[in-house]
Structure formats: structure tokens, C-alpha cells
Protein backbone atom coordinates (compact mmCIF):
# COMPACT_ATOMS: atom_id res chain seq x y z
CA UNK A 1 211.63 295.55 122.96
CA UNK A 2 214.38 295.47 119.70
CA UNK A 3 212.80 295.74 116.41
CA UNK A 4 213.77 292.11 115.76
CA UNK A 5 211.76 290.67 118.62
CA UNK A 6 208.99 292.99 117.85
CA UNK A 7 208.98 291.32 114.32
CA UNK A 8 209.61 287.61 115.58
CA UNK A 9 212.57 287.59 113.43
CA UNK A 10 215.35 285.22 115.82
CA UNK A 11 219.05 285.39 115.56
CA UNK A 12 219.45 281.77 113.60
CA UNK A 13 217.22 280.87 110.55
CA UNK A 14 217.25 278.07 108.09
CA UNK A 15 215.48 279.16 105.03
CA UNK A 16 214.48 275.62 102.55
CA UNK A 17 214.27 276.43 98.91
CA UNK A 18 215.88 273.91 96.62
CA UNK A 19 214.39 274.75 93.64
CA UNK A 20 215.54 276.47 90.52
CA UNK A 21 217.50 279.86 89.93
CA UNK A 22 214.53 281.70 89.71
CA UNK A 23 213.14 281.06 92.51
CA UNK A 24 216.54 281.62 94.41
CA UNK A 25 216.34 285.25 93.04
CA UNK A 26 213.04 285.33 94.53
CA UNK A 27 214.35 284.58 97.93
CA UNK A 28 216.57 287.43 97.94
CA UNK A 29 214.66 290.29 98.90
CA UNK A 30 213.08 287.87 101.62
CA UNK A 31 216.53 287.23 103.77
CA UNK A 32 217.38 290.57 103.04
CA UNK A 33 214.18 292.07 104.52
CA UNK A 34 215.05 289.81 107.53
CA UNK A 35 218.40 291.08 107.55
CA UNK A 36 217.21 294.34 107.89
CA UNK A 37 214.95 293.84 111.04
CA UNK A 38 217.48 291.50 113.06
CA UNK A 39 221.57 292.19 111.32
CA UNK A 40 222.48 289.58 114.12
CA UNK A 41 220.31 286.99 112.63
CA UNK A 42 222.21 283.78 111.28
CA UNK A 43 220.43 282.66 108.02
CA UNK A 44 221.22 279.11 106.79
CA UNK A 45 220.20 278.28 103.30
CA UNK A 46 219.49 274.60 102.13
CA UNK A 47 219.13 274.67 98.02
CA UNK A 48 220.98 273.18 95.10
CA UNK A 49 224.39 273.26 93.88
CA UNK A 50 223.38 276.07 90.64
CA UNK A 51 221.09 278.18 92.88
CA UNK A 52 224.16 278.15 94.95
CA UNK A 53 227.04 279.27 92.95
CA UNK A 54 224.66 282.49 92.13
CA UNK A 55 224.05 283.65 96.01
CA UNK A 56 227.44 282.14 97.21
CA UNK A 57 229.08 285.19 98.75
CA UNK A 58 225.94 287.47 98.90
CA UNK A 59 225.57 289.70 102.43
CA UNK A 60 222.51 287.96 103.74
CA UNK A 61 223.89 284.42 103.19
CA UNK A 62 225.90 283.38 105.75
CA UNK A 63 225.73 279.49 105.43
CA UNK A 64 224.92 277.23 102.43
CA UNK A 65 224.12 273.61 102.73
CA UNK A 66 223.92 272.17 99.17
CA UNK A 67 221.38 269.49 98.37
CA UNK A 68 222.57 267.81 94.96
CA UNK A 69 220.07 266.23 93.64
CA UNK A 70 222.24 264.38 91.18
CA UNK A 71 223.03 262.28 94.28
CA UNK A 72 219.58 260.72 94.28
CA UNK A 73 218.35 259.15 97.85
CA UNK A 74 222.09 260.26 98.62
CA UNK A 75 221.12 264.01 98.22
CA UNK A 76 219.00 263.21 101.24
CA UNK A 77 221.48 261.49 103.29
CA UNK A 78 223.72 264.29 103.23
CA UNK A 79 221.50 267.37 104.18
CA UNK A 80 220.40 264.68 106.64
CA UNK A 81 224.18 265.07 108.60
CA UNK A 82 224.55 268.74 107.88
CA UNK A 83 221.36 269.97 109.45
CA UNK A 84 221.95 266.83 112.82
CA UNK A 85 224.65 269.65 113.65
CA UNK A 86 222.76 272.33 113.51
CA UNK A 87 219.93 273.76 116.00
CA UNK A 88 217.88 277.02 114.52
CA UNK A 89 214.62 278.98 116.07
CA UNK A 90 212.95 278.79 112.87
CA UNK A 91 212.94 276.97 110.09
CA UNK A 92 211.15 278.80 106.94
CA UNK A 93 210.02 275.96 103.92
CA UNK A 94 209.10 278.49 100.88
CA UNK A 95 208.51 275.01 98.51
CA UNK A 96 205.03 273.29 99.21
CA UNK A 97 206.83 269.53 97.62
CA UNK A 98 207.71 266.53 99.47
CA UNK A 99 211.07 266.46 99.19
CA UNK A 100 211.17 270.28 101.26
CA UNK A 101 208.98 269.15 103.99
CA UNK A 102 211.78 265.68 104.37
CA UNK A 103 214.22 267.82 104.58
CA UNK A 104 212.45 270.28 106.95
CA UNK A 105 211.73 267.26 108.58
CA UNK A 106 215.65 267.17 109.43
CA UNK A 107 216.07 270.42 110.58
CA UNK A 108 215.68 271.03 114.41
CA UNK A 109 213.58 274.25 115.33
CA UNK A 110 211.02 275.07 117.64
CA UNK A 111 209.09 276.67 115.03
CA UNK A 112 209.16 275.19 111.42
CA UNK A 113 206.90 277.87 108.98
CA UNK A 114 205.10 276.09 105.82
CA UNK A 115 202.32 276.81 103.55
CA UNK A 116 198.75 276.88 104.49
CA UNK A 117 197.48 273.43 104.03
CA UNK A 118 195.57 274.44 100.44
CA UNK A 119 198.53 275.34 98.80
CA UNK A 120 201.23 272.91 100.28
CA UNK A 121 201.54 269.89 97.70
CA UNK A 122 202.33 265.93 98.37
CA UNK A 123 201.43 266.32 102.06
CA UNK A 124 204.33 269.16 102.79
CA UNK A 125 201.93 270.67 105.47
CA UNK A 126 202.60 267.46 107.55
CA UNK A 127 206.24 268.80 107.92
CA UNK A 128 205.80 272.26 109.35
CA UNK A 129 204.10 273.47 112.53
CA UNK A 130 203.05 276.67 111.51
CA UNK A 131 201.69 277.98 108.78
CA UNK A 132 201.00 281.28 106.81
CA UNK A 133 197.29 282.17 106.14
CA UNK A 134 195.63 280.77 103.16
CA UNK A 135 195.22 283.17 100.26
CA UNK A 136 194.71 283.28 96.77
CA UNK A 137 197.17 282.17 94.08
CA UNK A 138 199.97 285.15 93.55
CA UNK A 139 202.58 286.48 91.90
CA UNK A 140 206.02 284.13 93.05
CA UNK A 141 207.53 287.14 94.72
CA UNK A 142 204.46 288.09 96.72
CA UNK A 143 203.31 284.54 97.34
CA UNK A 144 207.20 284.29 99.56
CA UNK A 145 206.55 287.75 100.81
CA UNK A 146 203.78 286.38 102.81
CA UNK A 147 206.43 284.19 105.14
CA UNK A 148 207.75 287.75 105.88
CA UNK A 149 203.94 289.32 107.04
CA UNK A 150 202.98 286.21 108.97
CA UNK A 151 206.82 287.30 110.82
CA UNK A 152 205.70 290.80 111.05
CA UNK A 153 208.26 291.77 108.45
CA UNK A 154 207.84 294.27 105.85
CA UNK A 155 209.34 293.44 102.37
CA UNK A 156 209.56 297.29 101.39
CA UNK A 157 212.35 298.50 99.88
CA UNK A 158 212.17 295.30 97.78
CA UNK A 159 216.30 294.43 97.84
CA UNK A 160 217.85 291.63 95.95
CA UNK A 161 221.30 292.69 95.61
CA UNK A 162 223.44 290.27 94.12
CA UNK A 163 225.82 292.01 92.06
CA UNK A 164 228.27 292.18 89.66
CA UNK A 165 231.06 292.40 93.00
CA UNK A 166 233.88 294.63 92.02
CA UNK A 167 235.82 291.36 91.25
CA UNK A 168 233.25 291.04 88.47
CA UNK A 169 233.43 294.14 87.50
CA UNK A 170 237.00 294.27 85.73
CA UNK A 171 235.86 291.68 83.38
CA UNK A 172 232.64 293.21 82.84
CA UNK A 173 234.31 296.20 81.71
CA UNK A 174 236.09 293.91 78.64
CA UNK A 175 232.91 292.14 77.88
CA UNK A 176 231.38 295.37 77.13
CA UNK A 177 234.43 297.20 74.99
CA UNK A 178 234.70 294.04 73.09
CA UNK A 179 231.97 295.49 70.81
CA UNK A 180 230.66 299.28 70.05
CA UNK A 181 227.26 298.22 70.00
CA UNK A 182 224.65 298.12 72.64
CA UNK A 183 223.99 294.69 74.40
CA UNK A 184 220.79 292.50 73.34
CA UNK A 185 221.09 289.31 75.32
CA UNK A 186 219.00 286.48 74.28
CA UNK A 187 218.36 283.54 76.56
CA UNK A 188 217.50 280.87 73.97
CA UNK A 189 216.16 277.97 76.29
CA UNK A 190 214.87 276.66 79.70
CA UNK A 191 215.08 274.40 81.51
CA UNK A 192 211.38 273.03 79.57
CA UNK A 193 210.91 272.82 76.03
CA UNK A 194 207.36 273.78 76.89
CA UNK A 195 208.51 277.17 77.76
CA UNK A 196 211.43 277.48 74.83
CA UNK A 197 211.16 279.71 71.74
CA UNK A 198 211.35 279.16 68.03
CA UNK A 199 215.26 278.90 67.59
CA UNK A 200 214.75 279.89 63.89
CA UNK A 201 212.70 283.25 65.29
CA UNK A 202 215.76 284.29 67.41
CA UNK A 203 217.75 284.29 64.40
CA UNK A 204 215.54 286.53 62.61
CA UNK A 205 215.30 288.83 65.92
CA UNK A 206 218.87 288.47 65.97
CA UNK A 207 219.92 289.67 63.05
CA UNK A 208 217.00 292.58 62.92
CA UNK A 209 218.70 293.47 66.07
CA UNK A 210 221.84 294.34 64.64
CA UNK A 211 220.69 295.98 61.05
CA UNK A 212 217.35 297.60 62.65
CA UNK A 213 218.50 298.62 65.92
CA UNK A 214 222.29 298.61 66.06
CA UNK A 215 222.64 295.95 69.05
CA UNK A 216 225.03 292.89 68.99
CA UNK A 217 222.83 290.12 70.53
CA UNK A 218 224.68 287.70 72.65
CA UNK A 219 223.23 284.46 73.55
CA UNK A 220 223.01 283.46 77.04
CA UNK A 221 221.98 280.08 79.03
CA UNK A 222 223.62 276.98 80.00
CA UNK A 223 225.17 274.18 77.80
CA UNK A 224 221.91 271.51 77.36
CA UNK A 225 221.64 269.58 74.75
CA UNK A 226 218.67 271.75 73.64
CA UNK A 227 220.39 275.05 74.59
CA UNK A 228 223.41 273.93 71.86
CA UNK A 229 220.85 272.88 69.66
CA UNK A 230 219.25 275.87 69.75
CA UNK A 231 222.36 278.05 69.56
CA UNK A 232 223.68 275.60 65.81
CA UNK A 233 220.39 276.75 64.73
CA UNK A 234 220.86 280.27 65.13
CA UNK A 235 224.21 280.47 64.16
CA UNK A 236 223.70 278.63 60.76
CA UNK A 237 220.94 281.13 59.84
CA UNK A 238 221.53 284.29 60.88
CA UNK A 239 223.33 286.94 58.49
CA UNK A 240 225.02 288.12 61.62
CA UNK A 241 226.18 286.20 64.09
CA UNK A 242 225.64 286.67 67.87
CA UNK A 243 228.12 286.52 70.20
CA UNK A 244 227.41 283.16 72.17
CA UNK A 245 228.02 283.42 76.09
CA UNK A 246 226.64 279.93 76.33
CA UNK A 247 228.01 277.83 79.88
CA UNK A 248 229.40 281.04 80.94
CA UNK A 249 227.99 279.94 84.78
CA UNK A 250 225.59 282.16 86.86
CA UNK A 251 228.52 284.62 88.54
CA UNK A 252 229.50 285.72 84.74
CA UNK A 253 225.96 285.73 83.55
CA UNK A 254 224.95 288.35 86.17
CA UNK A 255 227.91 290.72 84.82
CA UNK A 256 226.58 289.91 81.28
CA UNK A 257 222.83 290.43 82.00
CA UNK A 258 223.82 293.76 84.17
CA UNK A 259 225.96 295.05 81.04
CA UNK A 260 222.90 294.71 78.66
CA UNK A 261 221.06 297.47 77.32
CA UNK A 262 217.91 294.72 76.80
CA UNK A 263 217.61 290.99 77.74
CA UNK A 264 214.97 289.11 75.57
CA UNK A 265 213.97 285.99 77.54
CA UNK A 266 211.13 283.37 78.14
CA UNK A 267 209.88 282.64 81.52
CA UNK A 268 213.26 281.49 83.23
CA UNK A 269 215.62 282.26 85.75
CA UNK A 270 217.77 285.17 84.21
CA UNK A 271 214.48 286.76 83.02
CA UNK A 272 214.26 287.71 87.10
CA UNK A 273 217.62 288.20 87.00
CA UNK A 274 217.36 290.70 84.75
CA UNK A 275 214.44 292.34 87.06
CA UNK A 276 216.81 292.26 89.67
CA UNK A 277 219.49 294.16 87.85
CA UNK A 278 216.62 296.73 86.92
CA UNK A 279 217.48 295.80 83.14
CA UNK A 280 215.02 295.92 80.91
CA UNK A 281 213.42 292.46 79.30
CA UNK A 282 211.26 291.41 77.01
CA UNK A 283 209.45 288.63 78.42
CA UNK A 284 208.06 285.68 76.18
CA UNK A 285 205.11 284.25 78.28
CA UNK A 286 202.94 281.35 76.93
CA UNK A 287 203.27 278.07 78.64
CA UNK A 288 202.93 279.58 82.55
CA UNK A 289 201.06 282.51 83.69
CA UNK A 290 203.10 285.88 83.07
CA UNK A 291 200.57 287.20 86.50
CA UNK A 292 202.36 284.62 88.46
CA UNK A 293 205.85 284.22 87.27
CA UNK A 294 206.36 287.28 85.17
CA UNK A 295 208.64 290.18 85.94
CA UNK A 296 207.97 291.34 89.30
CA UNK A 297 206.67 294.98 89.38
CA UNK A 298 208.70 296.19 86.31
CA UNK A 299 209.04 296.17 82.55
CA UNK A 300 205.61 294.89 82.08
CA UNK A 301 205.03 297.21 78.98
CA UNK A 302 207.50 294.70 77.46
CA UNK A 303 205.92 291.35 78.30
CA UNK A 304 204.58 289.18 74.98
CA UNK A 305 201.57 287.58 76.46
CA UNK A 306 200.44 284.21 74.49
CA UNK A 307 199.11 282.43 77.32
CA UNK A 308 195.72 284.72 77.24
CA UNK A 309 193.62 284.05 74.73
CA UNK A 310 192.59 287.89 72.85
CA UNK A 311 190.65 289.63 75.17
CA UNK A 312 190.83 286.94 78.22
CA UNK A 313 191.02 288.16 81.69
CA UNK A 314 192.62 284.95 82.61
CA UNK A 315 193.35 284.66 86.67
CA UNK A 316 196.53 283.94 88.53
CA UNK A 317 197.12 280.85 88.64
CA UNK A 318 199.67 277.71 88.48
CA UNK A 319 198.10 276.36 85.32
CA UNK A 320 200.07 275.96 82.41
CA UNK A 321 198.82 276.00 78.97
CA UNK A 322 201.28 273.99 76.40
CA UNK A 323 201.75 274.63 72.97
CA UNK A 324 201.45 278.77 73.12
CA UNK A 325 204.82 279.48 72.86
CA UNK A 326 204.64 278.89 69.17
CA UNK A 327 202.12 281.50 68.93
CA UNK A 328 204.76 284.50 69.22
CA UNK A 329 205.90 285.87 66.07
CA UNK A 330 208.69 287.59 65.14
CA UNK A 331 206.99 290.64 64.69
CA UNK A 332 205.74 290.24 67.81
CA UNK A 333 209.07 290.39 69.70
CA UNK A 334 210.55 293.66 67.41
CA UNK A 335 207.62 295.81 68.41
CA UNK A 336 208.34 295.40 72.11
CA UNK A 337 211.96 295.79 71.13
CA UNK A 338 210.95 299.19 69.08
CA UNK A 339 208.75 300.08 72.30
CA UNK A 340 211.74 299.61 74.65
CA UNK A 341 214.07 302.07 72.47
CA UNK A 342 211.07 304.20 72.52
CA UNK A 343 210.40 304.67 76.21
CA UNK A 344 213.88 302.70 77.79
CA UNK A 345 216.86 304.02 75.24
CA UNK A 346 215.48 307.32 74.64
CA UNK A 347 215.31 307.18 70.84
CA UNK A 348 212.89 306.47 68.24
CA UNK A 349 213.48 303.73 65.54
């Protein structure tokens, strides 16, 4: 018997994750994992048009289907006549939302996997005709893991792999001789102001970055109306200007992120980007649960925890707690920047 049968991993998968770019980075070393049991195995991904232009290319993706959820009801509709022309053995739904287990419902597979009926939200269980085994709330990451155990899968080595190509790499190599300084990137928003920092405290860590620590801080993230907001605010007030990368798009962010000597970032998707580039980050945790959606196995040293109350030995879990962000000071975020040079850059402030 081939390892692949062994492991239950078939040659033609549809994987449905439509959520955000974090969670796509999460999904990585899961295809990859089955990539490495079965090579043959065909692995269709259904997820949205950002997620997409990030894994677009990468060596476990074979086929994207793009729901666009811009398109409304439409959205639906056209996933709807994509998957009709499509048959898979299995189906995998890592999301536990409605709108997954509809468009699981479209798919056409003997074997469609879900989340235990505890965990799976707005009735997705009804969608799926297996499940994994209930467990306890964990960590993202090992919470999709657990599709690859009830498969018979190990996740270990934990791959993402998803760049910089060498076409990146060219204009990676300008970004980076555009300045003599080491790289601080600063992602200054999300996609929830619930999760977003101070914009007047990243000036002040921006510009102790550069007369403190000799970095040139270069602000990353999309082009929101609170991400440019943000960014005006920061650029009126510091002493020293950042470099803004702001809209640069995913592909260019992953050179950017991989050419940085330290990202500073609150719970978002370049934050596991940055994991996944083995770059270290200093994570700003206080509306989610840094035990659930934290870095994954690394650079924990350097995670500002204002979620926990002092002294709490809060559990994992999906609860959110508003109005902590605003708890992290300044101070705060230099002494995990003076502990990374410390144990990361190999010098001592």
C-alpha cells in the first residue's frame, strides 16, 4: 500500500477557506503536508480574491477558484458553476460559517471533512459528512492541523513556503540598498479598529527606532481609509519619517516583510507572515487571544500581551476582549524591541 493511501490522502482535493490572509498562511503548511504524502494529489483551493494573489503560483496550489465577496449573492453564483465542473474525493471545509458549508454544499465529493459539531458555527456541520474529533479550543495553526491527523497526516516539518520567488528577488535587492539602515516594518492597521494601535504611539516607536536603534521603519498594510489615516498621523508627527510601503499588494509585501530585520505588528495577517518568513515580530495582542492567534511556535519572547489581565492564566479561547489595545505603551513596545537586538541582532542597546 503507497504512503498516500495509507494516509487517506486521494489524488484530487478541494480545500474551502475563504477567509482572510491570515488564515490563508495558515493553510499552507496543511496542503503542503498533503503534498508531501500523495505529490500526485490535485488540490483545488476556493478563497477570496486577496488571499489569492498571495498563494497564486505557490507549489502546492494547483487550482484557484476565487469567491469575491464584493459580488454579494453573485459571489455564490459563481463558485456555484466553477465547482458543477468539477468532481473531487474530498472536500476539506477549514471555516465552521455558513457561507463555507453553501459552498461545500456545491462541491461534489464522496467525502466532505468539517468541524466537529461543537465548534462548527451557523449550522456548517449540516454541510459536511465527516467530521474531525471534538477538542478543545487551539491555537489557529493546530486547530487546521487536526484535518491533517483525522487524514492520518503528519504536519511535521511545519512548511509554508511562499517566497520571495527569484522574480521577487531582484526588486527586493533595491528595496533593501535604498537605505543603510536595518529594516523595522510597522503594520499600522487591520482589518478591525478593535485590534489597531495608537497611530500617535507608532510615531514615537518610529522615530525611537531610528535615533535609539539605527532602523528605518517602513510602514506596511493596505490603503483603508483607516490605514491612510493612520499613516497622515504618523507622518505629521514623527521627527523622522518612515518610509511608507502602504498598497504595495501581498506579492511585494512578502519581499518587504522577508527583507526586515524586525516587523512590529498587531494581530493580522502579515504578523504570520512574518512567522512564516522566520522574521522576527513583535506582536501587539489585546483584543483576541495571543494563545490562539499569536505567532505560531516562534518569537513569543516578543509578544506584548494586553489581553491578560496581570497575573491571569487566561485560557484559549475565541473571546475577544475590546478596548485593550489602548493599554500598550510605548515603552512597552521599545523593550521588546531592545530584547530582540539583545537575543535576535546580536548586540546590546
Amino acid at each position: 500500500m503507497s504512503a498516500a493511501a495509507a494516509a487517506n490522502v486521494p489524488d484530487n482535493i478541494c480545500i474551502v477557506m475563504m477567509s482572510a490572509v491570515g488564515d490563508a498562511v495558515h493553510v499552507l503548511p496543511v496542503i503542503n503536508a498533503l503534498k508531501r504524502v500523495n505529490p500526485k494529489t490535485r488540490i483545488t483551493w476556493v478563497l477570496q480574491p486577496g488571499p489569492a494573489a498571495l498563494v497564486r503560483g505557490h507549489r502546492s496550489v494547483d487550482e484557484i477558484i476565487v469567491f469575491d465577496r464584493a459580488r454579494g449573492w453573485r459571489a455564490f453564483a459563481d463558485v456555484r458553476a466553477e465547482l458543477a465542473k468539477r468532481r473531487f474525493d474530498l472536500v476539506i471545509d477549514l471555516q465552521v460559517y455558513f457561507k463555507a458549508g453553501i459552498v461545500t454544499a456545491f462541491t461534489h465529493a464522496p467525502v466532505k471533512l468539517g468541524f466537529d459539531r461543537s465548534r462548527a458555527r451557523d449550522f456548517n456541520w449540516l454541510f459536511t459528512n465527516s467530521k474531525i474529533p471534538k477538542n478543545p479550543v487551539q491555537h489557529v495553526q493546530d486547530q487546521y492541523f487536526e484535518f491533517l491527523y483525522a487524514l492520518g497526516v503528519s504536519p511535521e516539518p511545519v512548511e509554508w513556503d511562499f517566497g520571495p520567488n527569484p522574480a521577487e528577488r531582484a526588486w527586493q535587492r533595491e528595496f533593501s540598498a535604498s537605505t543603510d539602515r536595518p529594516i523595522a516594518s510597522i503594520v499600522i492597521a487591520t482589518s478591525k479598529p478593535e485590534k489597531d494601535w495608537i497611530p500617535e504611539r507608532w510615531a514615537e516607536v518610529s522615530d525611537a527606532l531610528y535615533e535609539k536603534f539605527g532602523m528605518q521603519a517602513v510602514l506596511v498594510g493596505g490603503r483603508s481609509e483607516r490605514e491612510l489615516n493612520a499613516e497622515r498621523i504618523v507622518m505629521e508627527r514623527a521627527r523622522h519619517k518612515p518610509r511608507s510601503e502602504l498598497g504595495s499588494g501581498l506579492r511585494r509585501l512578502v519581499t518587504i516583510l522577508d527583507a526586515s530585520a524586525l516587523v512590529l505588528s498587531p494581530d493580522t495577517g502579515p504578523l504570520h507572515m512574518s512567522v512564516a518568513l522566520d522574521r522576527p515580530v513583535i506582536s501587539l495582542m489585546g483584543y483576541t487571544n495571543p494563545k490562539r492567534t499569536g505567532p505560531y511556535r516562534k518569537f513569543k519572547d516578543l509578544v506584548i500581551d494586553a489581553y491578560g489581565d496581570p497575573g491571569e492564566n487566561y485560557p484559549i479561547s475565541m473571546e475577544n476582549r475590546p478596548g485593550r489595545m489602548a493599554r500598550i505603551e510605548t515603552r512597552d513596545v521599545l523593550g521588546k524591541v531592545a530584547l530582540w537586538q539583545r537575543r535576535y541582532a546580536g548586540v546590546t542597546a
